[in-house]
N, C-alpha and C. Protein backbone atom coordinates (compact mmCIF):
# COMPACT_ATOMS: atom_id res chain seq x y z
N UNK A 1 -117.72 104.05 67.34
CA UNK A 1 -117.51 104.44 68.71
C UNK A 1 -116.56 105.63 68.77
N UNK A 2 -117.02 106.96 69.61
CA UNK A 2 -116.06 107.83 69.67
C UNK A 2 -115.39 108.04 71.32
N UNK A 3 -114.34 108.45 70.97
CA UNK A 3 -113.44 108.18 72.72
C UNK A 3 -112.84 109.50 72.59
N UNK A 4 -112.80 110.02 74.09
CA UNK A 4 -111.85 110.58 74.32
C UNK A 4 -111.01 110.66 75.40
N UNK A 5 -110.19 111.07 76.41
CA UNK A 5 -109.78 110.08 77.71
C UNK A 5 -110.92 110.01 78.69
N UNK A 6 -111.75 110.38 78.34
CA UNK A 6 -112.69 110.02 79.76
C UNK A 6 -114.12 109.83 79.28
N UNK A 7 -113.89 110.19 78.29
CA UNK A 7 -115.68 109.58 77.82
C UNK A 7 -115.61 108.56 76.42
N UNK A 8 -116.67 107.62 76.76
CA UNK A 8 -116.76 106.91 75.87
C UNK A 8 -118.20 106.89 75.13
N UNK A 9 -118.30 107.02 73.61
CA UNK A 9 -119.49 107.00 73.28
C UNK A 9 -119.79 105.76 72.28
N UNK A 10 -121.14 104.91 73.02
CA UNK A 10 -121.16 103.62 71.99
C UNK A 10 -122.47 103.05 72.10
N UNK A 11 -122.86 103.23 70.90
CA UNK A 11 -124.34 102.21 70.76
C UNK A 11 -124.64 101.53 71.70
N UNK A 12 -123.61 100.44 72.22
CA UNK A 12 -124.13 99.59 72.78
C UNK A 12 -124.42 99.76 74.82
N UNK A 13 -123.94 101.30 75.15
CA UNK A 13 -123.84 101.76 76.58
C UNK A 13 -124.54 102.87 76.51
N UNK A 14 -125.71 102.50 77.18
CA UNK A 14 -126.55 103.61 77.93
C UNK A 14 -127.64 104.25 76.65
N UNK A 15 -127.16 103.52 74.95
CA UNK A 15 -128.48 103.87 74.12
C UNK A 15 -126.93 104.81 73.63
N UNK A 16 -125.50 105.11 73.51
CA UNK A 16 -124.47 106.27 72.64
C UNK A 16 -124.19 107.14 73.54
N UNK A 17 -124.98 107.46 74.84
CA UNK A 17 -124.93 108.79 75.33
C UNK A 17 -123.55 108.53 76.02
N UNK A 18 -123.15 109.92 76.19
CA UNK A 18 -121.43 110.07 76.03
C UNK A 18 -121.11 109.71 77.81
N UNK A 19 -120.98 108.29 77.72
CA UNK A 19 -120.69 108.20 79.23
C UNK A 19 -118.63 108.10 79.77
N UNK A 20 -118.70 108.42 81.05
CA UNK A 20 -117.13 107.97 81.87
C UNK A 20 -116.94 106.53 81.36
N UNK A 21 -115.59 106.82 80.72
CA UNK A 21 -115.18 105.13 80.06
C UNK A 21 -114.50 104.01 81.36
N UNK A 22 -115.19 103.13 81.14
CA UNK A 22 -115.28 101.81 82.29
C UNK A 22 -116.33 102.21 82.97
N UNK A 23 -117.66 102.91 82.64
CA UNK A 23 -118.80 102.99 83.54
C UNK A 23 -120.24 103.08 82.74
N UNK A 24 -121.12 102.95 83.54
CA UNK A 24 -122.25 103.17 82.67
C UNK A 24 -122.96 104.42 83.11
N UNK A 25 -122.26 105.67 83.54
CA UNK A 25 -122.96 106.99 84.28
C UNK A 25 -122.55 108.06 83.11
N UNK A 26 -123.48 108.43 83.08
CA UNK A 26 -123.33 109.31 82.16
C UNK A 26 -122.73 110.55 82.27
N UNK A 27 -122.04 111.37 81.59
CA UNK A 27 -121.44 112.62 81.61
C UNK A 27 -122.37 113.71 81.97
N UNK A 28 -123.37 113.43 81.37
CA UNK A 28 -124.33 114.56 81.44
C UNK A 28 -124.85 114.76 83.52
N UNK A 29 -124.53 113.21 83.55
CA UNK A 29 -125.06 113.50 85.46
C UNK A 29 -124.54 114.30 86.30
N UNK A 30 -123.42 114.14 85.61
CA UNK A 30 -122.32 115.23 86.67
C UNK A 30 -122.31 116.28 86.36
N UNK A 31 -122.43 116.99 84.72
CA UNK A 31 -123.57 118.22 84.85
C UNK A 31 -124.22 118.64 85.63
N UNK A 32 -125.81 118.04 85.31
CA UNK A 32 -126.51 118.19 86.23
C UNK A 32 -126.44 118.52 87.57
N UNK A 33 -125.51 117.78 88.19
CA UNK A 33 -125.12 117.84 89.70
C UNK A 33 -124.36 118.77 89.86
N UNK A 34 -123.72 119.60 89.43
CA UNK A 34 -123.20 120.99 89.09
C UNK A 34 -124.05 121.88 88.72
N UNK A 35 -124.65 122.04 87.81
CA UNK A 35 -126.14 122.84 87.81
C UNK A 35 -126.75 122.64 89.14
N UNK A 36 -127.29 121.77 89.14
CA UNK A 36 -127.89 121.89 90.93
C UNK A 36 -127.14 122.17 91.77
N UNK A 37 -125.95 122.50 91.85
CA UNK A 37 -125.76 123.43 93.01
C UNK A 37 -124.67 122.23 93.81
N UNK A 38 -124.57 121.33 93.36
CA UNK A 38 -124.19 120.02 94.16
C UNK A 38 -122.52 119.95 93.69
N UNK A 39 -121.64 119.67 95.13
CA UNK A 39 -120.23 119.31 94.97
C UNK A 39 -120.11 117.94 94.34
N UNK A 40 -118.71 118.63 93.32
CA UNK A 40 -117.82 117.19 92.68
C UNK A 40 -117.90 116.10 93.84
N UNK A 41 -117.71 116.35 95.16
CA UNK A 41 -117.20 115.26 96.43
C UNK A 41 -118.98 114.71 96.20
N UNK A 42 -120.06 115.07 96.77
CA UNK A 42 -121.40 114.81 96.24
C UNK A 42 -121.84 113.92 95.13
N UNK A 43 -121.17 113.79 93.98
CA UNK A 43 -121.24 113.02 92.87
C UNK A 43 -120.61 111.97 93.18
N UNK A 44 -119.37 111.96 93.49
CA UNK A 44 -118.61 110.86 93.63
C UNK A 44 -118.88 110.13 94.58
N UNK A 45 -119.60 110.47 95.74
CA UNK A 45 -119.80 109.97 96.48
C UNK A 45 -121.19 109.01 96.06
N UNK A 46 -122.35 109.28 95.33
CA UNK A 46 -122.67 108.79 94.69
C UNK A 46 -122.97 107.93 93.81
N UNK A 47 -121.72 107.92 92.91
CA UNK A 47 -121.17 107.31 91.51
C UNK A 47 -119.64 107.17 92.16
N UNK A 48 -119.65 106.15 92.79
CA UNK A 48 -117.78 105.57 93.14
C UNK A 48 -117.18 105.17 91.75
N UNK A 49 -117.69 104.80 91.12
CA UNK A 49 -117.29 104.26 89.91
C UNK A 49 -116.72 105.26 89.04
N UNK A 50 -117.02 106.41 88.73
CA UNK A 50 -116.19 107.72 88.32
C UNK A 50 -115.14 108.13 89.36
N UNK A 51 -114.02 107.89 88.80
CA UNK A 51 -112.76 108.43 89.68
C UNK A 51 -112.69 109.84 89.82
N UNK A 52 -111.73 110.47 90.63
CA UNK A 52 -111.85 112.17 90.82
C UNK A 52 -111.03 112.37 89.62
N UNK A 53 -109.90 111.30 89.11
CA UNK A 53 -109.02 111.80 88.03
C UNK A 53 -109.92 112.02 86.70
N UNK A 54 -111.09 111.27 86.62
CA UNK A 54 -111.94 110.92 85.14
C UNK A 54 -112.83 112.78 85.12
N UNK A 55 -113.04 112.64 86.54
CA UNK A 55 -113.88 113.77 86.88
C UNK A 55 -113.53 115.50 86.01
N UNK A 56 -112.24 115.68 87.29
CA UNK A 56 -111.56 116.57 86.81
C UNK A 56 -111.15 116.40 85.07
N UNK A 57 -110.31 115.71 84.46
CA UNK A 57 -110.42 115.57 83.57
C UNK A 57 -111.20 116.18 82.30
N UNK A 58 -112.55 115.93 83.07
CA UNK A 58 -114.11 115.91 81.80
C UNK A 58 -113.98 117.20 81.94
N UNK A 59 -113.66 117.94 83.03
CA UNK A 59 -113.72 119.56 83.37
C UNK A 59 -112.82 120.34 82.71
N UNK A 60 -111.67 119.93 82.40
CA UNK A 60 -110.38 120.45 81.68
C UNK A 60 -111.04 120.03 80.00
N UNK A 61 -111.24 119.23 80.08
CA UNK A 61 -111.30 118.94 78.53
C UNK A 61 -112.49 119.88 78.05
N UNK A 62 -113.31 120.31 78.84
CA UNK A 62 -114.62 121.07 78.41
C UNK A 62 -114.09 122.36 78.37
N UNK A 63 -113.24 122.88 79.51
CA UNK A 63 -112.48 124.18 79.16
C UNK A 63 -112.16 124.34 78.09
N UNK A 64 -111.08 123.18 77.37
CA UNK A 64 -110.07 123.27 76.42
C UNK A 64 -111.11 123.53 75.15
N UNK A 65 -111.79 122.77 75.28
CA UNK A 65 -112.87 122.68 74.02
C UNK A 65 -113.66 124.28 74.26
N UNK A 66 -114.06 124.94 74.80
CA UNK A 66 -114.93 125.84 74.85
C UNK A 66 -113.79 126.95 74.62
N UNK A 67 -112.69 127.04 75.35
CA UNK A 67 -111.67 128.09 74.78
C UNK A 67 -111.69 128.06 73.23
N UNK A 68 -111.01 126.77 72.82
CA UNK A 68 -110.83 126.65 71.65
C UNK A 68 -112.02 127.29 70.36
N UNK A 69 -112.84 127.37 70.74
CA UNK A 69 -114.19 127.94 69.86
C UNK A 69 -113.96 129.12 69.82
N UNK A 70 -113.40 129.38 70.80
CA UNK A 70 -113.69 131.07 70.79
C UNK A 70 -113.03 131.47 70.31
């Protein structure tokens, strides 16, 4: 199982795919819903179960990680 503060990845949730830890929604949804054009408030409203703190979070950590490559 790999973790990091807001995503959890594990065989046994959702088939590994890297979901918000304490949920079964996947990371990739809230992508999506950003690609489409659709507000963070829009998702959550949605998916209550992803907090705005888990949210933001996944967003900083993707920064950090994509800076870091470069």
């Amino acid at each position: 199982m790999k973790q990091s503060s807001v995503i959890k990845i594990d065989p046994e949730i959702m088939g590994g795919e890297p979901c918000f830890i304490g949920t079964r929604v996947p990371v990739r949804t809230l992508l999506d819903y950003i690609e489409g054009g659709d507000t963070l408030d829009a998702f959550l409203e949605q998916y209550p179960t992803v907090s705005r703190i888990q949210a933001v979070a996944l967003r900083e950590q993707a920064s950090e990680s994509l800076l870091a490559a470069v």
